[in-house]
Protein backbone atom coordinates (compact mmCIF):
# COMPACT_ATOMS: atom_id res chain seq x y z
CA UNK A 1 -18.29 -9.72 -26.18
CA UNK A 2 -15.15 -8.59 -24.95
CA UNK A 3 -14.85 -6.29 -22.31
CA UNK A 4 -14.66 -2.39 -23.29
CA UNK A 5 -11.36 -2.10 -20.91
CA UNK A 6 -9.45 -4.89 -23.29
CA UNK A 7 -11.27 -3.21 -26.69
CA UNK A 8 -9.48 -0.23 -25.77
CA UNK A 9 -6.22 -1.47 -24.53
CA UNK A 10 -4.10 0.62 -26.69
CA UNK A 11 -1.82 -1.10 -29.10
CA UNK A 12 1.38 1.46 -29.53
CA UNK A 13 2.83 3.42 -26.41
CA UNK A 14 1.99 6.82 -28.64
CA UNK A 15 -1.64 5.84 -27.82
CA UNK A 16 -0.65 4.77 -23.92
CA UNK A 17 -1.80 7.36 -21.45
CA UNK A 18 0.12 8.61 -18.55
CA UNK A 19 2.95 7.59 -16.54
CA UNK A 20 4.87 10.40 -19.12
CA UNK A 21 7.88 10.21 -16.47
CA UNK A 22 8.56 6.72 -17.63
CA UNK A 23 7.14 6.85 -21.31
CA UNK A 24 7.58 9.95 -22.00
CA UNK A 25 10.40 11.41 -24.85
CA UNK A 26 13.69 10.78 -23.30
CA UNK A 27 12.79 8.76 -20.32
CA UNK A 28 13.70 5.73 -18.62
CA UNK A 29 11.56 2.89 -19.78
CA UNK A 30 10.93 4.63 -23.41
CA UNK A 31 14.91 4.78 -24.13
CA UNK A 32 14.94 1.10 -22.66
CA UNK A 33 12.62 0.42 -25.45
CA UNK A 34 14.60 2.30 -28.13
CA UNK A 35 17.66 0.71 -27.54
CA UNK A 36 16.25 -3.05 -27.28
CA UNK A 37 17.68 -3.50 -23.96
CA UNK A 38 15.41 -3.79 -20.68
CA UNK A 39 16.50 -4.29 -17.15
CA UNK A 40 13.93 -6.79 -15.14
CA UNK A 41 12.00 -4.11 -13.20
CA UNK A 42 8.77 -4.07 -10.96
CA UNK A 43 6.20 -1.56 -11.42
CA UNK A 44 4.17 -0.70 -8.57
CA UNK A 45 1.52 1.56 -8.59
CA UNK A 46 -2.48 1.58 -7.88
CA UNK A 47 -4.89 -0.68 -9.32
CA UNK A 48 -5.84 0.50 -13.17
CA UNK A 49 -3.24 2.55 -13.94
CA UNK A 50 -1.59 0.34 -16.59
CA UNK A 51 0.90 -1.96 -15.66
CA UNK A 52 -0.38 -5.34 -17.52
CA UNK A 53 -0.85 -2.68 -20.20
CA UNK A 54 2.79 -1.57 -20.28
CA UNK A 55 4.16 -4.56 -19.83
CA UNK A 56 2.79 -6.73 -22.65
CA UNK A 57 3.25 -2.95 -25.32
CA UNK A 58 6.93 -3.69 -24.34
CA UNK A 59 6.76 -7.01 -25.38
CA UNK A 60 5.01 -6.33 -28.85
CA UNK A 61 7.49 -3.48 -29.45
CA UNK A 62 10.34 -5.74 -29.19
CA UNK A 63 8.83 -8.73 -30.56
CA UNK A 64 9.50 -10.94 -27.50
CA UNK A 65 7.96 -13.99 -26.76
CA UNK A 66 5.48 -12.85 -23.96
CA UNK A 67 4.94 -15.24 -21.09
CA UNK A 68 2.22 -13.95 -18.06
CA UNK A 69 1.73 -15.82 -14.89
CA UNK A 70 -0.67 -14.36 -12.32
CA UNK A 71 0.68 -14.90 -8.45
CA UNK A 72 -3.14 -15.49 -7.55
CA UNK A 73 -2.89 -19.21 -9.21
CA UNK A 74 0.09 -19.93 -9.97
CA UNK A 75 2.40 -21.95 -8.12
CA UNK A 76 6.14 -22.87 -7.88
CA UNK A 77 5.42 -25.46 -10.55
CA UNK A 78 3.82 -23.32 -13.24
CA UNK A 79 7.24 -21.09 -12.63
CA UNK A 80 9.21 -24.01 -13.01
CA UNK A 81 7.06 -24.70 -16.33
CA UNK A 82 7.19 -21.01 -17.79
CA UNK A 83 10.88 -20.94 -17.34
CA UNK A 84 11.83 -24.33 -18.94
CA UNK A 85 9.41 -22.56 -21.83
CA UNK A 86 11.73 -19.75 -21.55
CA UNK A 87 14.68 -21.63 -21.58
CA UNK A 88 13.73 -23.77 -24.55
CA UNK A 89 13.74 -20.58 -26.65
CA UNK A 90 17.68 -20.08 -26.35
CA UNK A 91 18.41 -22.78 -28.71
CA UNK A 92 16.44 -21.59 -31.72
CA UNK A 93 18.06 -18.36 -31.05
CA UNK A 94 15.01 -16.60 -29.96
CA UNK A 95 14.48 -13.19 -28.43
CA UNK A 96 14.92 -13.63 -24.59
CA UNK A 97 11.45 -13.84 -23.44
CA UNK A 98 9.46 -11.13 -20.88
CA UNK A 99 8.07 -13.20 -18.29
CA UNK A 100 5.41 -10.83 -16.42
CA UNK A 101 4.05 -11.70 -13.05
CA UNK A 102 0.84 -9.62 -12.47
CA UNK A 103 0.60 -9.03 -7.97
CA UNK A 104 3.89 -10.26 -7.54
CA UNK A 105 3.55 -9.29 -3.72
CA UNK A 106 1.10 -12.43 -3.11
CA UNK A 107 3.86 -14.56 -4.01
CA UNK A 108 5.50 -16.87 -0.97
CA UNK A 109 9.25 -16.45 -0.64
CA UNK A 110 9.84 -20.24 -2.07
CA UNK A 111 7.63 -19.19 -4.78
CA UNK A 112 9.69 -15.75 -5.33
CA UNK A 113 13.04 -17.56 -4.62
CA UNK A 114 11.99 -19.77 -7.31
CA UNK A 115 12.71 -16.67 -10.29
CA UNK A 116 16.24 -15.76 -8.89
CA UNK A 117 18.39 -18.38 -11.10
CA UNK A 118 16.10 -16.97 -13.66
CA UNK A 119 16.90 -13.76 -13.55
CA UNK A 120 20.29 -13.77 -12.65
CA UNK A 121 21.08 -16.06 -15.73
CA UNK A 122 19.16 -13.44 -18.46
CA UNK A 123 17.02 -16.71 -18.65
CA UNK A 124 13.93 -14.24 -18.37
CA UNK A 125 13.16 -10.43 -18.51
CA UNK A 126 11.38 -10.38 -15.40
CA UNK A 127 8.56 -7.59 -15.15
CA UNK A 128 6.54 -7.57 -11.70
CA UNK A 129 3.27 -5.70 -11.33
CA UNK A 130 2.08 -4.51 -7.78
CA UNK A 131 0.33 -2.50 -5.82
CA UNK A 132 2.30 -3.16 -2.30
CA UNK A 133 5.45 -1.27 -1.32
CA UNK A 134 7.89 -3.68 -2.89
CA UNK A 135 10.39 -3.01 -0.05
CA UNK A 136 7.74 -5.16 1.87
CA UNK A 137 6.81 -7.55 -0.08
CA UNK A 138 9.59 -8.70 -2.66
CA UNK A 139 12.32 -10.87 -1.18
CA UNK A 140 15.94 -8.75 -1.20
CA UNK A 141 17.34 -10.69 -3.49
CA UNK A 142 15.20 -10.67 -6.09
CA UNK A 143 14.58 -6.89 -5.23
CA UNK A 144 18.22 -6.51 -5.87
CA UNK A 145 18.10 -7.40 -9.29
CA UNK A 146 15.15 -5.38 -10.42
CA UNK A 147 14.90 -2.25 -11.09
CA UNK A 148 11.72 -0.24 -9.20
CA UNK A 149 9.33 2.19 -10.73
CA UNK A 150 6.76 4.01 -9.52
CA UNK A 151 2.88 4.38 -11.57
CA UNK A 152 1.27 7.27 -11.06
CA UNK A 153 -2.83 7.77 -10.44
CA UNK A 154 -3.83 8.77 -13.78
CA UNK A 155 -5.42 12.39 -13.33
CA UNK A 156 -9.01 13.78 -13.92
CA UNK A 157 -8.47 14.90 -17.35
CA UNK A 158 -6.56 11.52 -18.61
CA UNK A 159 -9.62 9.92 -17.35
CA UNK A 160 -12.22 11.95 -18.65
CA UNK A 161 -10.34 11.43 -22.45
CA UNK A 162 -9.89 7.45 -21.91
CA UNK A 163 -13.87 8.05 -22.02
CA UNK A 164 -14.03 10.76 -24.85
CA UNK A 165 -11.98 8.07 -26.83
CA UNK A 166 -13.93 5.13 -26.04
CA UNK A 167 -17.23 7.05 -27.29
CA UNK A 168 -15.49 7.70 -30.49
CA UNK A 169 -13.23 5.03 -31.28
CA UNK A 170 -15.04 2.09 -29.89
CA UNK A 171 -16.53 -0.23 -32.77
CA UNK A 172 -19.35 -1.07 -30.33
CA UNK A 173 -20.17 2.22 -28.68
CA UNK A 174 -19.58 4.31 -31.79
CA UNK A 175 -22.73 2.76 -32.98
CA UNK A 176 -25.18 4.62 -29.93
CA UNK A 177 -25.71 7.79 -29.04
CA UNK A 178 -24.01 9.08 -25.95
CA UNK A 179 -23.86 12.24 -24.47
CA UNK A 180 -20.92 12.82 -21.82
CA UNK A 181 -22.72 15.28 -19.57
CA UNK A 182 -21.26 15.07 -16.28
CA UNK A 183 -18.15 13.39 -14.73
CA UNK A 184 -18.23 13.81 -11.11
CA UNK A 185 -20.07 10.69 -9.91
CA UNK A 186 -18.25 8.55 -12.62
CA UNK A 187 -14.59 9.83 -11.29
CA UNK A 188 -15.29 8.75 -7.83
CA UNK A 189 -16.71 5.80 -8.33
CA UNK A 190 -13.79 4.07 -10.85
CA UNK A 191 -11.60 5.69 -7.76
CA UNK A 192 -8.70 6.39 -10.35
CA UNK A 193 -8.70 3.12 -11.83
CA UNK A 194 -8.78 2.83 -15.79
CA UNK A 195 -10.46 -0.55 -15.86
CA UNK A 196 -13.11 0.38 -13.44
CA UNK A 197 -13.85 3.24 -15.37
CA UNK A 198 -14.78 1.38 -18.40
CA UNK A 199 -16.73 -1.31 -17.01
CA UNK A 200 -19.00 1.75 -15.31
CA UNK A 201 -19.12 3.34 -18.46
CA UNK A 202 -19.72 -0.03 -20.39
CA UNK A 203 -22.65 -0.85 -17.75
CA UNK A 204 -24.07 2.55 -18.44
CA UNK A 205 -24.54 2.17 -22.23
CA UNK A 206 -25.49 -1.73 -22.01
CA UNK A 207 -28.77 -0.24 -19.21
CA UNK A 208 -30.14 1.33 -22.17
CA UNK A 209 -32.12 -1.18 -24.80
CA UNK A 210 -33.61 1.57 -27.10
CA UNK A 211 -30.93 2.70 -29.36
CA UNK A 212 -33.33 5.09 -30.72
CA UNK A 213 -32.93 7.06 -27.69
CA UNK A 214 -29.59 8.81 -26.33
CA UNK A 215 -27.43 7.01 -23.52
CA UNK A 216 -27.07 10.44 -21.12
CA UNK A 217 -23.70 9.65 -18.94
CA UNK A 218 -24.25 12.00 -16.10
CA UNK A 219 -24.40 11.82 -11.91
CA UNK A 220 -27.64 10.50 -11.94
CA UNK A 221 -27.28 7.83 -14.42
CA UNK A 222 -24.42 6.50 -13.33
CA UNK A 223 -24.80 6.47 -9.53
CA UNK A 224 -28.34 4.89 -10.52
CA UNK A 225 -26.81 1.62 -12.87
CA UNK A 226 -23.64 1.52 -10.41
CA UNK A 227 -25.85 0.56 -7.36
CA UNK A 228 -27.72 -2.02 -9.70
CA UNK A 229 -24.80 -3.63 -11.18
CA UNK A 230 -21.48 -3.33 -9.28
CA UNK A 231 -21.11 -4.87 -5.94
CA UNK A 232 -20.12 -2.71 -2.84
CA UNK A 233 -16.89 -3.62 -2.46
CA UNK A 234 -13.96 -2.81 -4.42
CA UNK A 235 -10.21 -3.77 -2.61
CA UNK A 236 -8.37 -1.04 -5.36
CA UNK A 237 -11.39 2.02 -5.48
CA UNK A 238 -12.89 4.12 -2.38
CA UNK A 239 -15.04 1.36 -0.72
CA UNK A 240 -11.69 -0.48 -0.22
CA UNK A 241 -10.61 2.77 1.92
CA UNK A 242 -14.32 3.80 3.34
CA UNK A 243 -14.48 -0.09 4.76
CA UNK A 244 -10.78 -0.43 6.12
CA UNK A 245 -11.97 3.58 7.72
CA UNK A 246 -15.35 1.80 9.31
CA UNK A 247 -13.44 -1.13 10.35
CA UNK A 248 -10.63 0.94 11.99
CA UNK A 249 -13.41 3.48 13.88
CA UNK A 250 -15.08 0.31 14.99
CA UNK A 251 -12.42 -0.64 16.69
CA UNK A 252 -11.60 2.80 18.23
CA UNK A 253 -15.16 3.31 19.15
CA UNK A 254 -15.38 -0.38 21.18
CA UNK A 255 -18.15 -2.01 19.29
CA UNK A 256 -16.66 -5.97 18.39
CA UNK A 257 -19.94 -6.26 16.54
CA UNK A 258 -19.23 -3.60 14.24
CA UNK A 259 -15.31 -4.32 13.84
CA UNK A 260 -16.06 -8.03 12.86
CA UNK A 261 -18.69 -7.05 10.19
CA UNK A 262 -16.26 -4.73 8.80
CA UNK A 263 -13.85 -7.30 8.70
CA UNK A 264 -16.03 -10.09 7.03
CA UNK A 265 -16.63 -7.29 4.05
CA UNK A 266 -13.23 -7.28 3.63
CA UNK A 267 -13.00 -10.77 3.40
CA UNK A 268 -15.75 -11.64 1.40
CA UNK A 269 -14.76 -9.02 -1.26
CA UNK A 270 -11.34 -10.23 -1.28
CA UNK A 271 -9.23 -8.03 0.60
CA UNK A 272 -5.23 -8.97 1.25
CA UNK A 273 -5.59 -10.54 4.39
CA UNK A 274 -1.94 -8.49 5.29
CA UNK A 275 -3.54 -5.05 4.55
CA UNK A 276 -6.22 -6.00 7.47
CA UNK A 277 -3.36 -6.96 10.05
CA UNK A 278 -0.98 -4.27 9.33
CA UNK A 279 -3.86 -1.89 9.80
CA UNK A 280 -5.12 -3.70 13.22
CA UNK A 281 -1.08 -3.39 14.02
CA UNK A 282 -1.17 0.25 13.47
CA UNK A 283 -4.72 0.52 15.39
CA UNK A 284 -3.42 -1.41 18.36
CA UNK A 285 -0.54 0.88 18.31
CA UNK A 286 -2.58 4.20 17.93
CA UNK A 287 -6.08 3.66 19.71
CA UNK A 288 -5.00 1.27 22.40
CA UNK A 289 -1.55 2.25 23.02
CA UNK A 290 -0.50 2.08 26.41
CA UNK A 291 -3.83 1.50 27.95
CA UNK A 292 -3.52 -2.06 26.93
CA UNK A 293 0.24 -2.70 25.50
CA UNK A 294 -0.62 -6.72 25.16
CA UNK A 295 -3.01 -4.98 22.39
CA UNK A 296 0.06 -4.71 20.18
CA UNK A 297 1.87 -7.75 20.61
CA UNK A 298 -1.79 -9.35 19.87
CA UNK A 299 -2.05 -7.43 16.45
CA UNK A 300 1.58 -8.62 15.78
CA UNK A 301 1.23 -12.27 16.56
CA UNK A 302 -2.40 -11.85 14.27
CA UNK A 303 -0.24 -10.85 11.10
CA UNK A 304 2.43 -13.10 11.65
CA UNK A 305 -0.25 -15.96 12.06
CA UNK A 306 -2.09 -14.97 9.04
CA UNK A 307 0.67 -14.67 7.25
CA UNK A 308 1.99 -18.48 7.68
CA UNK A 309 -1.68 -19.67 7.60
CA UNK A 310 -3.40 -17.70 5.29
CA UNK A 311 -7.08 -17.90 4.23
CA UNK A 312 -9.53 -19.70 4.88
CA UNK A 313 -8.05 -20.48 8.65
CA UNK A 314 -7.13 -16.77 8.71
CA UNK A 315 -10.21 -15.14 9.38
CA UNK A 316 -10.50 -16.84 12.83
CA UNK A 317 -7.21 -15.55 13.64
CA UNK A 318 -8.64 -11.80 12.21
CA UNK A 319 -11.52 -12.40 14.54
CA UNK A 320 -9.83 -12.97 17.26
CA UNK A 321 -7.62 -9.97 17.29
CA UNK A 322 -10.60 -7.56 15.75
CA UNK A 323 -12.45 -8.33 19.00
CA UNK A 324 -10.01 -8.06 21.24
CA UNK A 325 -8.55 -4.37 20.32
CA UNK A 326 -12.30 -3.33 20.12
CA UNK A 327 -13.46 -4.63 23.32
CA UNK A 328 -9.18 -3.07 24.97
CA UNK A 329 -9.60 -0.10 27.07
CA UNK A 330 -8.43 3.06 24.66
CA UNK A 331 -5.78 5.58 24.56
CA UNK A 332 -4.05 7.52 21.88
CA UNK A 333 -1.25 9.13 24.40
CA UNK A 334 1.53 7.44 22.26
CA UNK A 335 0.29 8.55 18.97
CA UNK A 336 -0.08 12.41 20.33
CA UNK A 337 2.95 12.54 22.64
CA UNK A 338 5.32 11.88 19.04
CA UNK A 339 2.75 13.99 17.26
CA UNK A 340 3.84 16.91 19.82
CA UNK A 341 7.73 15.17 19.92
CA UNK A 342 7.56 15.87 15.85
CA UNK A 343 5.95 19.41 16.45
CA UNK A 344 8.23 20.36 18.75
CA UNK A 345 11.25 19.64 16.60
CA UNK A 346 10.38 21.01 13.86
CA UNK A 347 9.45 24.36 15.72
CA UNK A 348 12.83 24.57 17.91
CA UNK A 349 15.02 23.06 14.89
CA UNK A 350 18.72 20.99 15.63
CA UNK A 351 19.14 21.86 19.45
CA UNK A 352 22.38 20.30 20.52
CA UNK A 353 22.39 17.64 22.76
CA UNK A 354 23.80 18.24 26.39
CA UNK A 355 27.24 17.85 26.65
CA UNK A 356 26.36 15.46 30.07
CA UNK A 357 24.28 13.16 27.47
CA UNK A 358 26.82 12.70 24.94
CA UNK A 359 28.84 9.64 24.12
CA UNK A 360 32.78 9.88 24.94
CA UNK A 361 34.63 6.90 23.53
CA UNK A 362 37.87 8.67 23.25
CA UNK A 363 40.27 10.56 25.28
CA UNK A 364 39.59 14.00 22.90
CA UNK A 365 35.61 13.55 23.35
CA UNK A 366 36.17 13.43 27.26
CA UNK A 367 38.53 16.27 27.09
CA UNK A 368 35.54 18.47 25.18
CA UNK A 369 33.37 17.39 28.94
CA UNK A 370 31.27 14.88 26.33
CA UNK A 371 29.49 12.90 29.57
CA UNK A 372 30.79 14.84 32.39
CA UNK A 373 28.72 14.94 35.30
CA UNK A 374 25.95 12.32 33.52
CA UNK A 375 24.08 11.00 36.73
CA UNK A 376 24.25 6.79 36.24
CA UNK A 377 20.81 6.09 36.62
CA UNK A 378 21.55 2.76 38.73
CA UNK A 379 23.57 4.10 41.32
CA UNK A 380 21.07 5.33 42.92
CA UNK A 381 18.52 4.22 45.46
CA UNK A 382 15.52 2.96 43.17
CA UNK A 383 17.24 3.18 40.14
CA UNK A 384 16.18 6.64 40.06
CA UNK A 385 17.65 10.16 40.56
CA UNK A 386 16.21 13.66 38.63
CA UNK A 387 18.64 14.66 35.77
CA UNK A 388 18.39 16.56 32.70
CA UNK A 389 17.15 14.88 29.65
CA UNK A 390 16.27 17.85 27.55
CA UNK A 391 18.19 20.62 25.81
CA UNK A 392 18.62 23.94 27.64
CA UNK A 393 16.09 25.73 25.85
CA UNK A 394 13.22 23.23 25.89
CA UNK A 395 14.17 21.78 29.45
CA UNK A 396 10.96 21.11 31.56
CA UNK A 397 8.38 20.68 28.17
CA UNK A 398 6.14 18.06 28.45
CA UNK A 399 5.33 16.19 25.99
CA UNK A 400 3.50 12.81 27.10
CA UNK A 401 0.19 13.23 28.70
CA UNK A 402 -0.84 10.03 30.15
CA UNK A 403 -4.46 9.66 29.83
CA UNK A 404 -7.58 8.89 31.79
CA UNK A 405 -7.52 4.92 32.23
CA UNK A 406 -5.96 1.98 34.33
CA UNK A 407 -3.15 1.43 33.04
CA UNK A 408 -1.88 4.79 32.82
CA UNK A 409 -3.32 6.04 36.11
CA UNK A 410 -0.44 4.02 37.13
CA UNK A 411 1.78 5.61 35.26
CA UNK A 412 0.47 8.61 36.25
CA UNK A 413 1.32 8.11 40.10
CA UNK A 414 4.92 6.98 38.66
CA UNK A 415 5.49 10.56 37.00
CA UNK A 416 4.05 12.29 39.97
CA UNK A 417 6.06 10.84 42.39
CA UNK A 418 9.62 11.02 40.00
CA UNK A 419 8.71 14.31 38.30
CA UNK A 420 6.01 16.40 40.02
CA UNK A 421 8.58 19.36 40.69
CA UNK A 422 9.70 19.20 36.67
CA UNK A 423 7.36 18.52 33.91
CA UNK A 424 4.19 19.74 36.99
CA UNK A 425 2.17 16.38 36.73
């Protein structure tokens, strides 16, 4: 049978729900629509939310030849193929063909650079689906010729209707006799994503074999089928963020055993191995800071290896660098001295910066005293003499605290020795 979540794919965008900023009367992709002329654009938003959805309702409205390419398995050759498809379509005089690429960010840059002639030629209508920051992920130049919106979560109530209509409209589930009692458990577990929420609710009303008897969707039902049927692990819903959490506080809390069990959920469930570096980047950055620095430039070298490598190689790689940050001595005096820099700020406001720290590059600015008196750090014995680096009314605050190990004791000594009298360490 087919699934509930393709059943109920709705067939007008009247019947499409959310994302009313871009669909709604008057806006930017509905007026698109009405006047028969669309831009190529990317949508990026989270998993569920209806982007495939949107795209191929745009296609239908405007009767255009509809051509869908997913950047899990396709390659620069099926691109190659789908545009000479394209292409052939010009001489008959048909419609110029929407060619949607579903997780557009897991294309290579070949593979991306690939679509420009494309695109620039009105070959294709390009539409891109992801759920990465396309700033990241999408070459410039093919960024530059999209335009970029932005899906929104779809909220409680959308959700709980998508299921009120399912129970109604449905040809299949029309047929039983459900009761909607209770949402909670159901809400949390789809984690905001449409699809998800159907197949729960689909896995629900397929437990019961009696359809003498009433299908109750409540807490208990749900949680209770969910834990018999769905796996764990979910890269778009809340295990994708309670995992990447336990993988993270394995780290910070020193335990490689923990941090590489973490890690191999995320692989086997089929996490973007990207997401993993960037977050042991930030970790390195955050929990190791200057207690080990080498932490970071390990964490960097990990992403940029994974990224030319990929899986299945890439999980050594990941391995590597997951075991090294959790078994690196830990400090978070970086992250909390620009916490306290930010807090600062925003308490004291625009101070002006000392007239003996500003730039003079012209005869006026050196008039005004811009740089008088500034103290050249070099002319000095030790490269080293005590000058103001703070604005009057904030002069002496300190803001880094260096913290209790090796690395930093060292540091420590150094601020003692240049700056005991000042900033009291």
């Amino acid at each position: 049978m087919i699934p509930l979540a393709e059943r109920m794919r709705p067939r007008t965008l009247d019947d499409y729900t959310g994302q009313d900023h871009l669909v709604g009367q008057g806006k930017v992709l509905r007026k698109a629509i009405e006047s028969e002329n669309i831009p190529s654009f990317i949508l990026w938003g989270p998993p569920g939310v209806g982007k495939t959805t949107l795209a191929s309702l745009m296609a239908n409205m405007l009767k255009r030849p509809f051509f869908s390419l997913s950047a899990i398995n396709s390659g620069v050759k099926d691109i190659r193929e789908t545009i000479a498809k394209a292409e052939n379509n010009r001489f008959f005089d048909a419609p110029n063909p929407i060619l949607f690429i579903d997780e557009i960010h897991r294309f290579s840059k070949s593979q991306q650079d690939s679509l420009l002639g494309a695109v620039e030629k009105g070959i294709v209508t390009l539409i891109g689906a992801t759920t990465e920051n396309p700033s990241f992920e999408v070459i410039s130049a093919l960024l530059s010729r999209c335009q970029v919106y932005v899906l929104k979560p779809l909220e409680k109530e959308q959700l709980i209707g998508l299921v009120e209509n399912a129970i109604v409209e449905d040809a299949y589930l029309k047929k039983k006799k459900i009761e909607l009692q209770e949402t909670d458990v159901l809400l949390r577990l789809c984690g905001g994503d449409a699809r998800k929420l159907y197949n729960i609710v689909e896995l629900v009303c397929n437990s019961n074999d009696n359809n003498e008897d009433p299908i109750l969707i409540n807490n208990e039902t749900v949680q209770e089928v969910i834990q018999r049927n769905i796996a764990m692990y979910d890269k778009g819903g809340e295990q994708h963020y309670d995992i990447i959490s336990a993988f993270i506080k394995s780290i910070r809390g020193s335990d490689p055993n923990g941090a590489v069990y973490w890690l191999a959920r995320m692989i086997e469930g089929g996490e973007d191995p990207k997401f993993i570096c960037r977050r042991m980047v930030i970790s390195a950055a955050e929990d190791i800071g200057l207690a080990n620095p080498n932490a970071l430039l390990m964490a960097t070298t990990c992403f940029q290896a994974v990224n030319m490598i990929g899986y299945p190689e890439g999980r050594i790689i990941m391995s590597e660098a997951a075991i090294y940050l959790a078994n690196s001595p830990k400090s978070n005096s970086a992250y909390s001295a620009i916490n306290s820099g930010q807090a600062l700020v925003r308490e004291t406001g625009d101070l002006p910066v000392p007239l003996h720290l500003r730039n003079a590059p012209t005869k006026l600015m050196k008039d005004l005293d811009y740089g008088k008196d500034y103290k050249y750090a070099h002319s000095y014995e030790g490269n080293f003499t005590q000058e103001e680096f703070l604005p009057d009314e904030i002069k002496s605050r300190k803001i880094y605290e260096p913290q209790e190990n090796a690395a930093e004791k060292k540091t420590l000594e150094q601020l003692q020795r240049l700056w005991s009298d000042k900033y009291k360490y």
